[in-house]
Protein backbone atom coordinates (compact mmCIF):
# COMPACT_ATOMS: atom_id res chain seq x y z
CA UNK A 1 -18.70 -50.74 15.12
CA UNK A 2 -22.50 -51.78 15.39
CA UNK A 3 -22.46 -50.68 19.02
CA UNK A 4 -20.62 -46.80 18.28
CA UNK A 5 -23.17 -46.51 15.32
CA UNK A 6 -25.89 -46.97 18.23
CA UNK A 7 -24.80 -44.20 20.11
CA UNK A 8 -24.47 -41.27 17.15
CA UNK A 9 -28.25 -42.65 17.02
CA UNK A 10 -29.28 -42.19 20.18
CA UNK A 11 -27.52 -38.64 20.71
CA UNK A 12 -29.45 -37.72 16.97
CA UNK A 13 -32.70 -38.73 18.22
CA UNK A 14 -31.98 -37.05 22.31
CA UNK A 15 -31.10 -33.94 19.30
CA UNK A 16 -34.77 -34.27 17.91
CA UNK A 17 -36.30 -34.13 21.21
CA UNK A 18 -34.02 -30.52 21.99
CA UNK A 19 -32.05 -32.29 24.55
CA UNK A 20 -27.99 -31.77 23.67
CA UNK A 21 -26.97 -33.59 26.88
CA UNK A 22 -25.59 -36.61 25.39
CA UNK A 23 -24.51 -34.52 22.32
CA UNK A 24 -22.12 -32.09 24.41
CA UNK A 25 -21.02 -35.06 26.46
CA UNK A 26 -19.85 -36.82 23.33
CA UNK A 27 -18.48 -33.82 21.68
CA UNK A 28 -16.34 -33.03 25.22
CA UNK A 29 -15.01 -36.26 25.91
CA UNK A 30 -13.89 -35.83 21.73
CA UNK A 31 -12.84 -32.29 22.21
CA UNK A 32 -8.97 -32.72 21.31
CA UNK A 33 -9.45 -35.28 18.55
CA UNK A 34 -12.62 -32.16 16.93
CA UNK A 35 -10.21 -29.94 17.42
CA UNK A 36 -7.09 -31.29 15.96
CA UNK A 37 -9.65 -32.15 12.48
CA UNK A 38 -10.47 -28.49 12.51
CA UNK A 39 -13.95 -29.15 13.60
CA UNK A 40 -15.69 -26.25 16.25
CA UNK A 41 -18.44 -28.73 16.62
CA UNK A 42 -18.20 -28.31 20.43
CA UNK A 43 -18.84 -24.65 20.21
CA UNK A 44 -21.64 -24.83 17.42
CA UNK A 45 -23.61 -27.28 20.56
CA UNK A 46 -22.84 -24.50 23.84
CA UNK A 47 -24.40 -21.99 21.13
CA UNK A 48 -27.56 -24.21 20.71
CA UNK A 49 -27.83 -24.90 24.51
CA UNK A 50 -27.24 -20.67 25.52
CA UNK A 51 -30.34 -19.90 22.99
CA UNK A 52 -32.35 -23.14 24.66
CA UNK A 53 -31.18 -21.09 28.29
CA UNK A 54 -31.86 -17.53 26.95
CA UNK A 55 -35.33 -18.50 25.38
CA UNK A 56 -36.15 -19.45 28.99
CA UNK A 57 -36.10 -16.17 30.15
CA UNK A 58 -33.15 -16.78 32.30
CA UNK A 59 -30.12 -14.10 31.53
CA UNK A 60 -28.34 -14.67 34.65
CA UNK A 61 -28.02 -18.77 33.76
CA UNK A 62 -27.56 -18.10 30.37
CA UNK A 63 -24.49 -15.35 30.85
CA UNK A 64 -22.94 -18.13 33.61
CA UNK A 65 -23.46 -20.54 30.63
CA UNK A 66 -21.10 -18.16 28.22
CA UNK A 67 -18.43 -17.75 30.69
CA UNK A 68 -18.26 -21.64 31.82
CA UNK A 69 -18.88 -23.04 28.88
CA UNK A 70 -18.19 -20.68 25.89
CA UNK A 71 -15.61 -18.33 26.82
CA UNK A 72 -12.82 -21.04 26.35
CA UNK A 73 -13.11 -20.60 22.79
CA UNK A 74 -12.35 -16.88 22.86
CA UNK A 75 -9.60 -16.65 21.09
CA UNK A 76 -10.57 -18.12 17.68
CA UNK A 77 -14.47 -17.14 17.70
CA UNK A 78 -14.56 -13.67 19.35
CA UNK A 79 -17.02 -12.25 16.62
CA UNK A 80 -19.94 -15.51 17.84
CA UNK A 81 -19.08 -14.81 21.51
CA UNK A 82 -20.10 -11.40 20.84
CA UNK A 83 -23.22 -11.99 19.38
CA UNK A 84 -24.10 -14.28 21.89
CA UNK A 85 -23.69 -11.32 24.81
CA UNK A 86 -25.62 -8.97 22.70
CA UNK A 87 -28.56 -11.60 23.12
CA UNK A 88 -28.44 -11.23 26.57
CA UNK A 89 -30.36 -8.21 25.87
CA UNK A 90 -33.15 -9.85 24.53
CA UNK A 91 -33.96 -12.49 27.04
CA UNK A 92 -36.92 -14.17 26.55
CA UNK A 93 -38.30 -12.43 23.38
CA UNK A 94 -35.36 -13.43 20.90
CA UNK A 95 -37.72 -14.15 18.52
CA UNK A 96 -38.50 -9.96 18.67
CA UNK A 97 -34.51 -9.20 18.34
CA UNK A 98 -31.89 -8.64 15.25
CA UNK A 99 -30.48 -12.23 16.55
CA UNK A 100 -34.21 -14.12 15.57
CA UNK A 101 -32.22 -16.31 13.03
CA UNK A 102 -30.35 -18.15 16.08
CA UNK A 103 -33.92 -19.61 16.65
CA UNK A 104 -34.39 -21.06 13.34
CA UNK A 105 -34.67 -25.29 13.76
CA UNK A 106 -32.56 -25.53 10.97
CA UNK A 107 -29.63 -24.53 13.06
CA UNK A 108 -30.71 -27.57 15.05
CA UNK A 109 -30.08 -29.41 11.57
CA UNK A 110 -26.88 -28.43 10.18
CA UNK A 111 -25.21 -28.97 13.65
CA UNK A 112 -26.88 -32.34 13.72
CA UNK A 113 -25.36 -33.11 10.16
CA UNK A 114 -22.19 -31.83 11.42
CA UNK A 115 -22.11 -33.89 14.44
CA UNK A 116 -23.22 -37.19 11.84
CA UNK A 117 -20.19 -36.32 9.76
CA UNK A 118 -17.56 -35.65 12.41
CA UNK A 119 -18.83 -38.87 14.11
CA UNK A 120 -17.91 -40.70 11.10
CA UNK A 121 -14.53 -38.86 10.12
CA UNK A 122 -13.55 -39.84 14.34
CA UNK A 123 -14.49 -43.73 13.23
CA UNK A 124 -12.33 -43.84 9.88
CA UNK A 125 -15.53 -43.98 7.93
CA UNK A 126 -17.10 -41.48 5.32
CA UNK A 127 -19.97 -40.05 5.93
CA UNK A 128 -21.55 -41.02 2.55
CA UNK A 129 -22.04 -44.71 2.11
CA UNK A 130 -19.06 -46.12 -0.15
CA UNK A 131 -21.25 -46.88 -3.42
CA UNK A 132 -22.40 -43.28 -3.18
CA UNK A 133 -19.03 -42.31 -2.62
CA UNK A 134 -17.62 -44.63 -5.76
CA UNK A 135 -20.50 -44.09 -8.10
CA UNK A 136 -20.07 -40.16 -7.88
CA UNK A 137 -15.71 -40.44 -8.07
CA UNK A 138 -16.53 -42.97 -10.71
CA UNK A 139 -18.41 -40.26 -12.42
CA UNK A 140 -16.48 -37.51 -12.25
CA UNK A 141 -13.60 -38.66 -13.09
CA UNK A 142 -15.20 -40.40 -16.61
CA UNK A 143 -15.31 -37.58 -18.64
CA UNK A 144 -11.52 -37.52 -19.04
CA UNK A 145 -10.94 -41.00 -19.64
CA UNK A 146 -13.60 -41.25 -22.36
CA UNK A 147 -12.01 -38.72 -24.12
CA UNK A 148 -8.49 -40.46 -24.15
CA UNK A 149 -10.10 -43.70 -25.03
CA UNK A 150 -11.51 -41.89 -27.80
CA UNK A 151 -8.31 -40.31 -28.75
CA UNK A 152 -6.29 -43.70 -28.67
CA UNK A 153 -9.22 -46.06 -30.03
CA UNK A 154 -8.79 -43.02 -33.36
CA UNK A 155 -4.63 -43.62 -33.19
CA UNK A 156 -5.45 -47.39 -32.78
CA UNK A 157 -3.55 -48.28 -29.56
CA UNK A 158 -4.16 -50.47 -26.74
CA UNK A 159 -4.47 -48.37 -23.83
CA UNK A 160 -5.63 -50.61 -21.11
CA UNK A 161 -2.53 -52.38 -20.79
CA UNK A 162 -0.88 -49.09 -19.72
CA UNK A 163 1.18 -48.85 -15.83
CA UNK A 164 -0.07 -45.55 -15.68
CA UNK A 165 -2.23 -43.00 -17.77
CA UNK A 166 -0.87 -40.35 -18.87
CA UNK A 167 -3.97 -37.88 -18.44
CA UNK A 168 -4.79 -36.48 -15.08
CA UNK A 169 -7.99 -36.94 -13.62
CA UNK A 170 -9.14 -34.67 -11.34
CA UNK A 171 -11.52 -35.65 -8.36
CA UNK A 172 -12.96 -32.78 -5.59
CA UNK A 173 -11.21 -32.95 -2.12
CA UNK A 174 -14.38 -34.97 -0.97
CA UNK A 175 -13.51 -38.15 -2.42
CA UNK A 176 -9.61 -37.42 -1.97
CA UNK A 177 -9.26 -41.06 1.00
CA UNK A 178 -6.38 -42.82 2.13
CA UNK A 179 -6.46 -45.85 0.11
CA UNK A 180 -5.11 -49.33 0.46
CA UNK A 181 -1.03 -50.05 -0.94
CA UNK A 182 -1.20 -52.52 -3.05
CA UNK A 183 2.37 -53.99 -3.48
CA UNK A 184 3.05 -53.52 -7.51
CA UNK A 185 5.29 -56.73 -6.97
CA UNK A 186 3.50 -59.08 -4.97
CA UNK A 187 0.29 -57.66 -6.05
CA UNK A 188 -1.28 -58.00 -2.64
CA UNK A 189 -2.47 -55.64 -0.32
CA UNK A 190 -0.50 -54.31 2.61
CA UNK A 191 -1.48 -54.88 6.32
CA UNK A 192 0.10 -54.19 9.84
CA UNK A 193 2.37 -56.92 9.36
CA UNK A 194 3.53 -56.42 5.87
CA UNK A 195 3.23 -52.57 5.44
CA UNK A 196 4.40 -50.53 2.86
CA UNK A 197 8.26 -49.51 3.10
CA UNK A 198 9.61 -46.58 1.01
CA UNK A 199 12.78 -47.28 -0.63
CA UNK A 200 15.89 -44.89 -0.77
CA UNK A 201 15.37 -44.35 -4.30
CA UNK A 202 11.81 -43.09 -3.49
CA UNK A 203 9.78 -46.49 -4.59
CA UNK A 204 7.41 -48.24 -2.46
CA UNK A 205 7.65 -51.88 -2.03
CA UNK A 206 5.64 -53.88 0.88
CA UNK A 207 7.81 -55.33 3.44
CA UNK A 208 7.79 -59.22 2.68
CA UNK A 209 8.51 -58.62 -1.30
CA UNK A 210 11.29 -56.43 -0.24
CA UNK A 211 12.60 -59.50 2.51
CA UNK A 212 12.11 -61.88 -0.41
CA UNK A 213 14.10 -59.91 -3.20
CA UNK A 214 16.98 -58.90 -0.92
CA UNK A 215 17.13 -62.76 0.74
CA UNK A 216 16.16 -61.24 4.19
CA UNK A 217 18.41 -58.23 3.70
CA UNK A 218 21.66 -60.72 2.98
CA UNK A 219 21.86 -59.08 -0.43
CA UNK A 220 21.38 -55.72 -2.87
CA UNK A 221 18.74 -55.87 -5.36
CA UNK A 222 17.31 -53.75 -7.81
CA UNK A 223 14.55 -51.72 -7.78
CA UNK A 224 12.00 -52.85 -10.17
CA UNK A 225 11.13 -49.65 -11.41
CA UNK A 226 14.42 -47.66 -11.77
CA UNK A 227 18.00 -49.28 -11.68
CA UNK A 228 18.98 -48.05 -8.19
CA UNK A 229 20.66 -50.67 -5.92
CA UNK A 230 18.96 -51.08 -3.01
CA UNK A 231 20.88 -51.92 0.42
CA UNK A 232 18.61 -53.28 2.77
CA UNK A 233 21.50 -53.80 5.46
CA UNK A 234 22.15 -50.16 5.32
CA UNK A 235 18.95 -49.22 6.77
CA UNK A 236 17.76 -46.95 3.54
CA UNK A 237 14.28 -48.12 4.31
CA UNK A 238 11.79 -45.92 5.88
CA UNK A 239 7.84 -45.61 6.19
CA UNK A 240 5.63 -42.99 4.67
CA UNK A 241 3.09 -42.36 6.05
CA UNK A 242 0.05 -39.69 5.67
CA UNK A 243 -0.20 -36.05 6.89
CA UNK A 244 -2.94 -36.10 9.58
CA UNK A 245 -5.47 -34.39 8.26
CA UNK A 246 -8.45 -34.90 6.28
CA UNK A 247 -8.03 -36.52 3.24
CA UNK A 248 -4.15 -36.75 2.85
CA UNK A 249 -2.26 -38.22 0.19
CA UNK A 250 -2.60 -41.71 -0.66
CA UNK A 251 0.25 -44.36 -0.82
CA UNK A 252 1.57 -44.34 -4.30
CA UNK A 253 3.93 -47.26 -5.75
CA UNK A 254 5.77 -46.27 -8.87
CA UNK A 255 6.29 -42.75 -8.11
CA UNK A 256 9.31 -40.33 -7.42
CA UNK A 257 9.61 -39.02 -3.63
CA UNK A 258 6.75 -37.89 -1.55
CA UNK A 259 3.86 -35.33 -2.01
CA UNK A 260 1.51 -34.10 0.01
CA UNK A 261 -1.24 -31.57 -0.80
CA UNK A 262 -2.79 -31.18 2.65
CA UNK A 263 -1.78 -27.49 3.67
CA UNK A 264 -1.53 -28.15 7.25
CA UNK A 265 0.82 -31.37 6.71
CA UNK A 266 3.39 -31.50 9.80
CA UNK A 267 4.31 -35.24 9.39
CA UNK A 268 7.14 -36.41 7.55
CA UNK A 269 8.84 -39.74 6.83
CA UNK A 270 9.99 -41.77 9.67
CA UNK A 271 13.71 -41.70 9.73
CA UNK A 272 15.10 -44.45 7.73
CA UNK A 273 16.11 -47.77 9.75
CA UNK A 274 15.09 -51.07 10.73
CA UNK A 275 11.85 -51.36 11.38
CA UNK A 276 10.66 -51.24 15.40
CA UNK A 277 7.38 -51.52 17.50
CA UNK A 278 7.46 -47.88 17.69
CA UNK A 279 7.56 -47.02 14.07
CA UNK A 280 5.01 -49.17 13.48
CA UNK A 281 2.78 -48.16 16.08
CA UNK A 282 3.58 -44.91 15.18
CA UNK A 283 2.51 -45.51 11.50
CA UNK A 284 -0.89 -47.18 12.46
CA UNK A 285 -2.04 -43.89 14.82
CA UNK A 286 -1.36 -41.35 11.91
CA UNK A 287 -3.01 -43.81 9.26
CA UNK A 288 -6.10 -44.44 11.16
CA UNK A 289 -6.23 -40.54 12.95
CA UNK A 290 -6.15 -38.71 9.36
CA UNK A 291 -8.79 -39.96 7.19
CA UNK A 292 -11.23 -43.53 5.89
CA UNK A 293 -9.30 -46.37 5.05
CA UNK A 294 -11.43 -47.23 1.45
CA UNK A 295 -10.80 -50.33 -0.69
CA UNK A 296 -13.13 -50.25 -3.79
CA UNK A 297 -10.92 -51.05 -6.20
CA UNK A 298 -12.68 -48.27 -8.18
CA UNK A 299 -12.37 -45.37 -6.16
CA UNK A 300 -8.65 -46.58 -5.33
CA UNK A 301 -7.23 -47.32 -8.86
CA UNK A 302 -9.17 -43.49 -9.20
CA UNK A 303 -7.62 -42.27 -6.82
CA UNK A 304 -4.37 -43.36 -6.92
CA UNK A 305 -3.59 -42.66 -10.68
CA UNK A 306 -4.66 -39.25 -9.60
CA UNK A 307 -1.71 -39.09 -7.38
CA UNK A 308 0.38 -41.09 -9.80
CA UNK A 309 0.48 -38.71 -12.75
CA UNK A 310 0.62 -36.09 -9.74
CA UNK A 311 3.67 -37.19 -8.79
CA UNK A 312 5.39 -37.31 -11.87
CA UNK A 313 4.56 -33.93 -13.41
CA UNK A 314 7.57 -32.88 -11.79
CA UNK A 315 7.27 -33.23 -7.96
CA UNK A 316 10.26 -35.43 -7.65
CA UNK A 317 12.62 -33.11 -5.02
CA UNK A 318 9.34 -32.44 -2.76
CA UNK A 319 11.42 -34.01 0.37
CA UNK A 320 14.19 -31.83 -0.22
CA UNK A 321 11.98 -28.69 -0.51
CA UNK A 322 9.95 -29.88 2.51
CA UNK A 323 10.92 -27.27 5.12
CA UNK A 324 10.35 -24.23 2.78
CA UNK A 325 7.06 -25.39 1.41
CA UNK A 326 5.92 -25.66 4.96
CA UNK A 327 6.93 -22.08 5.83
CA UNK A 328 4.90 -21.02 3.06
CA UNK A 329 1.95 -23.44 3.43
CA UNK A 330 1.58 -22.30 7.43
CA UNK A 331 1.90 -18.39 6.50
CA UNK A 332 -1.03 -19.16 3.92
CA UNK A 333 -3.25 -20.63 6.53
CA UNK A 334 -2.39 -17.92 8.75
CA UNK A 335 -3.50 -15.38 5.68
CA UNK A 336 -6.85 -17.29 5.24
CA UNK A 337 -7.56 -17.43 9.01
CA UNK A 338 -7.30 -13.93 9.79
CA UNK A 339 -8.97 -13.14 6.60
CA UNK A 340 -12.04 -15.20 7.35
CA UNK A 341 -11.73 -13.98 10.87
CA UNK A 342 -13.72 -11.23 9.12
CA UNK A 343 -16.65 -13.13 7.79
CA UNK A 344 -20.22 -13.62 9.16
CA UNK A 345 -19.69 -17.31 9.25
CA UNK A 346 -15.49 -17.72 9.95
CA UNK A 347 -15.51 -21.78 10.53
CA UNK A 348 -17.66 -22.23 7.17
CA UNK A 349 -14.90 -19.44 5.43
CA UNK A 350 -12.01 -22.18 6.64
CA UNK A 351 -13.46 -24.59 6.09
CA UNK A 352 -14.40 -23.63 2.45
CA UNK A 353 -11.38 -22.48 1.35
CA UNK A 354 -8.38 -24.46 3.26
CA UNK A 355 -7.93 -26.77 0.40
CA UNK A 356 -7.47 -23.39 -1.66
CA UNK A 357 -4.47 -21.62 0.06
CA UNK A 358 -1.56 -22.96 -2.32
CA UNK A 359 -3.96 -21.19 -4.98
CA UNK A 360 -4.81 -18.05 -2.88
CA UNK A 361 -1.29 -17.29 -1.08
CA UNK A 362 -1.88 -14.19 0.34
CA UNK A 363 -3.41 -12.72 -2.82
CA UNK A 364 -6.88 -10.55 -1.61
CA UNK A 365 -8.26 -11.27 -5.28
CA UNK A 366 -7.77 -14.60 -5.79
CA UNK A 367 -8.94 -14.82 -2.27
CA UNK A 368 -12.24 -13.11 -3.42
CA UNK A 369 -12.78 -15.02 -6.77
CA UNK A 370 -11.99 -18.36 -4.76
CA UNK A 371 -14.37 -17.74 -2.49
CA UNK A 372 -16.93 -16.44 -5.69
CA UNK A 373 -16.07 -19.90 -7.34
CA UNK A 374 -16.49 -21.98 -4.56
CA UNK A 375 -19.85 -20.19 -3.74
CA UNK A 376 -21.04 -20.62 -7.44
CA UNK A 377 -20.13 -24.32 -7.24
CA UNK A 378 -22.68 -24.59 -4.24
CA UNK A 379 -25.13 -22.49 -5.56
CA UNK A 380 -24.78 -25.04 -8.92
CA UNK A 381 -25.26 -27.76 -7.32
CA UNK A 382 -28.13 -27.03 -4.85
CA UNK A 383 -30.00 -25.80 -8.06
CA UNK A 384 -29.22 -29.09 -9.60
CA UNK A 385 -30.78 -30.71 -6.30
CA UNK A 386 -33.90 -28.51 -6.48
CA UNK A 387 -34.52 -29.64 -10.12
CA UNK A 388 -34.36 -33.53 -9.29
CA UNK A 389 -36.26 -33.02 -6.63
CA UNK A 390 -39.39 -31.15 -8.84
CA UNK A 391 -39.14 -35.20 -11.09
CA UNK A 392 -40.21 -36.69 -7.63
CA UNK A 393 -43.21 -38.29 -7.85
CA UNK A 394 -45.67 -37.92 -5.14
CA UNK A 395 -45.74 -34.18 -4.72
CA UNK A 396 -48.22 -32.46 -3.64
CA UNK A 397 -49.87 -29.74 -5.70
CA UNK A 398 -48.31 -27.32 -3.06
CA UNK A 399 -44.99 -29.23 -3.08
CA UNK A 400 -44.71 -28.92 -6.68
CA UNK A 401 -45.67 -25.00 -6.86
CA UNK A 402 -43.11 -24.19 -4.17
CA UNK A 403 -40.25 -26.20 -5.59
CA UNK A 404 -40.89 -24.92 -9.12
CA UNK A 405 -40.36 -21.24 -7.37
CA UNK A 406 -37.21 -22.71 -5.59
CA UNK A 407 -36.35 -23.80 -9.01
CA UNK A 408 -36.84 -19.72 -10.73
CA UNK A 409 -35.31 -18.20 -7.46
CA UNK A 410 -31.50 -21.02 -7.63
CA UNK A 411 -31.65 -19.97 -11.08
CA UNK A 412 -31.62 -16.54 -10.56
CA UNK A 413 -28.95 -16.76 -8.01
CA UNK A 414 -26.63 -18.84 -9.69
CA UNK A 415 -26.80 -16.37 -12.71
CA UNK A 416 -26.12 -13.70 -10.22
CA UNK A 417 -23.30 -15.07 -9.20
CA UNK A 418 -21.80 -16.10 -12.38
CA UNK A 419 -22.41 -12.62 -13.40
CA UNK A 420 -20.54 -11.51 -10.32
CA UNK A 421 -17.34 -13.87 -10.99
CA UNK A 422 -17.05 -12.72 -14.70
CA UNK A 423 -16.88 -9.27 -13.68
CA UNK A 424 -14.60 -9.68 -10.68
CA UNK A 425 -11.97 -11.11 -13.54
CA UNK A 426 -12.03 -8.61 -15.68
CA UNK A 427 -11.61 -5.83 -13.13
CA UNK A 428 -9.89 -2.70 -14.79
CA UNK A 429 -10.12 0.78 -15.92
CA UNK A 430 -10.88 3.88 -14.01
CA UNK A 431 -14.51 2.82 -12.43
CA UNK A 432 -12.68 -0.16 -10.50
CA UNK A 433 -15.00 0.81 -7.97
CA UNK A 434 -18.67 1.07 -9.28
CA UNK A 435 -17.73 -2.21 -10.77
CA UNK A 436 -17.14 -3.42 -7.32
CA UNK A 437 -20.45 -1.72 -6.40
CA UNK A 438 -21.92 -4.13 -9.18
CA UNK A 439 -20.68 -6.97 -8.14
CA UNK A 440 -22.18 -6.25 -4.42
CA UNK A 441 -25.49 -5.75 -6.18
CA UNK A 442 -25.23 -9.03 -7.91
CA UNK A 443 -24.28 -10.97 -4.52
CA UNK A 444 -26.52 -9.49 -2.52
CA UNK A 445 -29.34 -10.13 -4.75
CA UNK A 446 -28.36 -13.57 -4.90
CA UNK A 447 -28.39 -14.02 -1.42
CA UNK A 448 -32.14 -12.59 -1.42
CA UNK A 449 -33.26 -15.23 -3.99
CA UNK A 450 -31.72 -17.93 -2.02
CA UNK A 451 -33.98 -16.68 0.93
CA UNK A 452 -36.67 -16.35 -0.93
CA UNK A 453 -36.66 -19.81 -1.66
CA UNK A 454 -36.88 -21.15 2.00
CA UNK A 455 -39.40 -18.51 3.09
CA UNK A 456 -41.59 -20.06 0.82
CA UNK A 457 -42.19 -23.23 3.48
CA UNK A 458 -43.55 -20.98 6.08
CA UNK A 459 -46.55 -21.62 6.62
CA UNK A 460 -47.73 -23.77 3.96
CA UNK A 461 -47.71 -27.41 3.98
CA UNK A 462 -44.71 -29.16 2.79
CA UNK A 463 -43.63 -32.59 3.97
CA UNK A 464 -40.36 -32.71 6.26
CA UNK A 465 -38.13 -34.79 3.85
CA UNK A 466 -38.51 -32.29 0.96
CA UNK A 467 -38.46 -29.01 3.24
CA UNK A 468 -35.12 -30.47 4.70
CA UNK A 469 -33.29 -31.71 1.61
CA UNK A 470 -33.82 -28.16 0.18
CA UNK A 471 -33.42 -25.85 3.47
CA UNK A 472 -29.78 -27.28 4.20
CA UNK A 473 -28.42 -27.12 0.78
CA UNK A 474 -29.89 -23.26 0.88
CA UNK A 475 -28.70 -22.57 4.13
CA UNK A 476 -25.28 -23.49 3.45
CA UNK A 477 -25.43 -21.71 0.19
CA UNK A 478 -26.66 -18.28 1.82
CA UNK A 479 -23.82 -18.17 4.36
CA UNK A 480 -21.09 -19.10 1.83
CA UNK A 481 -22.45 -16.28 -0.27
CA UNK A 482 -22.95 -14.26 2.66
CA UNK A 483 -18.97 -14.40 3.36
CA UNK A 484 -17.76 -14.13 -0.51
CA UNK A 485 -19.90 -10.30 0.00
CA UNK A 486 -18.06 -9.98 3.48
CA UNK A 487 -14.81 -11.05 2.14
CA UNK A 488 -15.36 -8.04 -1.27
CA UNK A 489 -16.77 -5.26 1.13
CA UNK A 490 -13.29 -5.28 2.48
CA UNK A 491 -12.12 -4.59 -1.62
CA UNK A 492 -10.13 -0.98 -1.57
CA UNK A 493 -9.01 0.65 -4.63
């Protein structure tokens, strides 16, 4: 692991030097595995290396670059491809053309944060370190579990002896991970040789209790958590395994059937039967291809009540409904990809909103006010960044003066926007239209203050740590609010 570690290092540091050689070689010889996560990595590294060949002053190597290199990846990014050839016109004084911003080093930045993360997400590892990762789950999901310790602690009951709590808690998609089965019989966690086994009655047991209770499948027993009889010899055993993408279900004991919230999920329970080498090979490639493997017992008992109350809010006859759910789960996609197809930034418009599509269908407004929401989120949080940052101690007089602008000009924004998401809900009346025109005003003026904030570095000293830790978080914040204006210019009433 060490040694792999080593190598994202070197290609980072070859990155800071503006040489993408070992970079695209990585990326290349990973090219199925990126794309199969989603990831247009790849493409995001030609782009850098065409500017690095165009800023040279020569067109002809640069245009033999596009159609070698780039024009593979026609069919999904036409709109990038096509600023790329307009370039062409401006070889060797891009910095004088409408396409300037392809020059900015932070480009160089968020691709080298992308390659970090996709690096890790290849190696089954998150990209945050796990007490990061635990400490902010931990926190998030708090709120609702003080408040139903309050709530029982004022009914005096004992609520930490309970199987199962009967409150949701909700955690982002971020620190959604496949965790560790822990048998609920043996109490011990599963491994390649005793893996988890899904009952016919829809429980999860671990192989070796299920051996021991049935005598080595010479008997029925019952299940321990319903009163099904369970017929080992009949081969009513199966695996379950995950969905293949990103952050896909965990394993849940003590739950009714199967769900899966991943939108692209095309995997589905091994046909039941005796376990063979294939099945379980089978079941160790999907596990370790679709997300991190993550045992804090925190983050898992977290996680996996999440997907315990989940599951029993009435998602028992999910198998049964499987091949319908996926017709409308792939026609939603399909909705959200041509629709960001649109977009100044289309991968960032996916990748945003893919975890939205059950909630968006193929609804234009709700498409809009997701994208609003998810923007505002962003544009929250980078605010809340900017303010932590201004408590840091060791800034420099000029430090301090630009961040406490940054601070006025996220601020602004983020009331923009807010502004801009209460009036795109309560759209109505005959002036549909100039309220439309409003809420343009509002995003586009948010999208100047976030701007505003990173034009302040030019020219004036800053150190690197600060300028960066600010200029990402803005960047990415621009372009999603950049495509949530794209996405309402479309609006017709």
């Amino acid at each position: 692991m060490k040694s792999l570690f080593s190598e994202m290092y070197l290609i980072l540091e070859a990155m800071k030097n503006r040489n993408l050689e070992p970079a695209l070689n990585w990326a290349t010889a990973n090219s199925i595995k990126l794309k199969e996560k989603g990831s247009d990595l790849l493409l995001k590294l030609h782009c850098l290396q065409f500017v690095e060949i165009l800023q040279g002053g020569s067109r002809s190597k640069a245009l033999s670059y596009v159609r070698t290199h780039i024009s593979p990846f026609g069919a999904n990014h036409f709109s990038e491809i096509q600023k790329l050839m307009a370039c062409l016109l401006w070889s060797g004084k891009l910095h004088q053309s409408p396409y300037s911003d392809l020059l900015s080093p932070t480009n160089w930045n968020v691709v080298a944060e992308e390659l970090t993360r996709q690096f890790c997400n290849l190696l089954g590892q998150s990209f945050d370190s796990p007490l990061s990762v635990t400490i902010a789950a931990g926190f998030q999901g708090l709120p609702p579990l003080l408040k139903f310790m309050t709530v029982m602690a004022g009914k005096k009951q004992e609520w930490q002896s309970m199987k199962q709590l009967p409150v949701p808690v909700e955690l982002d998609r971020e620190f959604q991970f496949h965790s560790i089965f822990v048998c609920p019989v043996s109490k011990e966690q599963s491994t390649d040789e005793n893996p988890p086994m899904l009952m016919q009655c829809g429980h999860v047991l671990c192989k070796q209790s299920i051996n021991k209770m049935s005598k080595n499948g010479s008997r029925t027993f019952k299940c321990p958590y319903c009163p099904s009889d369970i017929d080992s010899t009949q081969h009513s055993l199966g695996f379950i395994v995950g969905c293949g993408k990103p952050f896909p279900p965990v394993f849940i004991s003590q739950c009714v059937g199967y769900y899966c919230k991943c939108p692209h999920s095309t995997i589905k329970p091994v046909a039941c039967g005796a376990v063979s080498q294939a099945g379980n090979a089978y079941f160790k490639a999907q596990v370790k291809a679709s997300g991190t493997w993550f045992s804090s017992c925190l983050l898992l008992r977290l996680v996996s009540t999440l997907w315990l109350v989940t599951s029993f809010m009435g998602i028992s006859n999910v198998l049964a409904d499987a091949p319908a759910a996926e017709i409308s789960s792939k026609n939603y996609t399909n909705y959200l990809q041509k629709a960001c197809h649109s977009t100044t930034y289309p991968q960032l418009c996916l990748e945003s909103l893919s975890s939205y599509t059950s909630t968006i269908e193929t609804d234009y407004l709700k498409l809009c006010s997701t994208a609003l929401t998810v923007t505002l989120k962003a544009a929250s949080n980078t605010s809340s960044l900017v303010k932590a940052l201004s408590k840091q101690r060791g800034l420099s007089k000029t430090e301090a003066g630009i961040i406490k602008d940054c601070i006025e000009e996220t601020g602004d924004s983020v009331d923009e926007l807010k502004r801009s998401l209460d009036a795109f809900g309560s759209l109505q009346g005959s002036d549909i239209q100039f309220q439309i025109s409003n809420i343009q005003t509002w995003i586009s003026a948010a999208i100047t203050d976030e701007n505003t904030c990173t034009q302040g570095f030019d020219d004036r000293k800053i150190s690197d740590e600060v300028m960066r830790k600010i200029r990402m978080k803005i960047v990415i914040v621009a372009r999603l609010t950049s495509n949530a204006l794209a996405l309402i210019n479309k609006l017709s009433y």
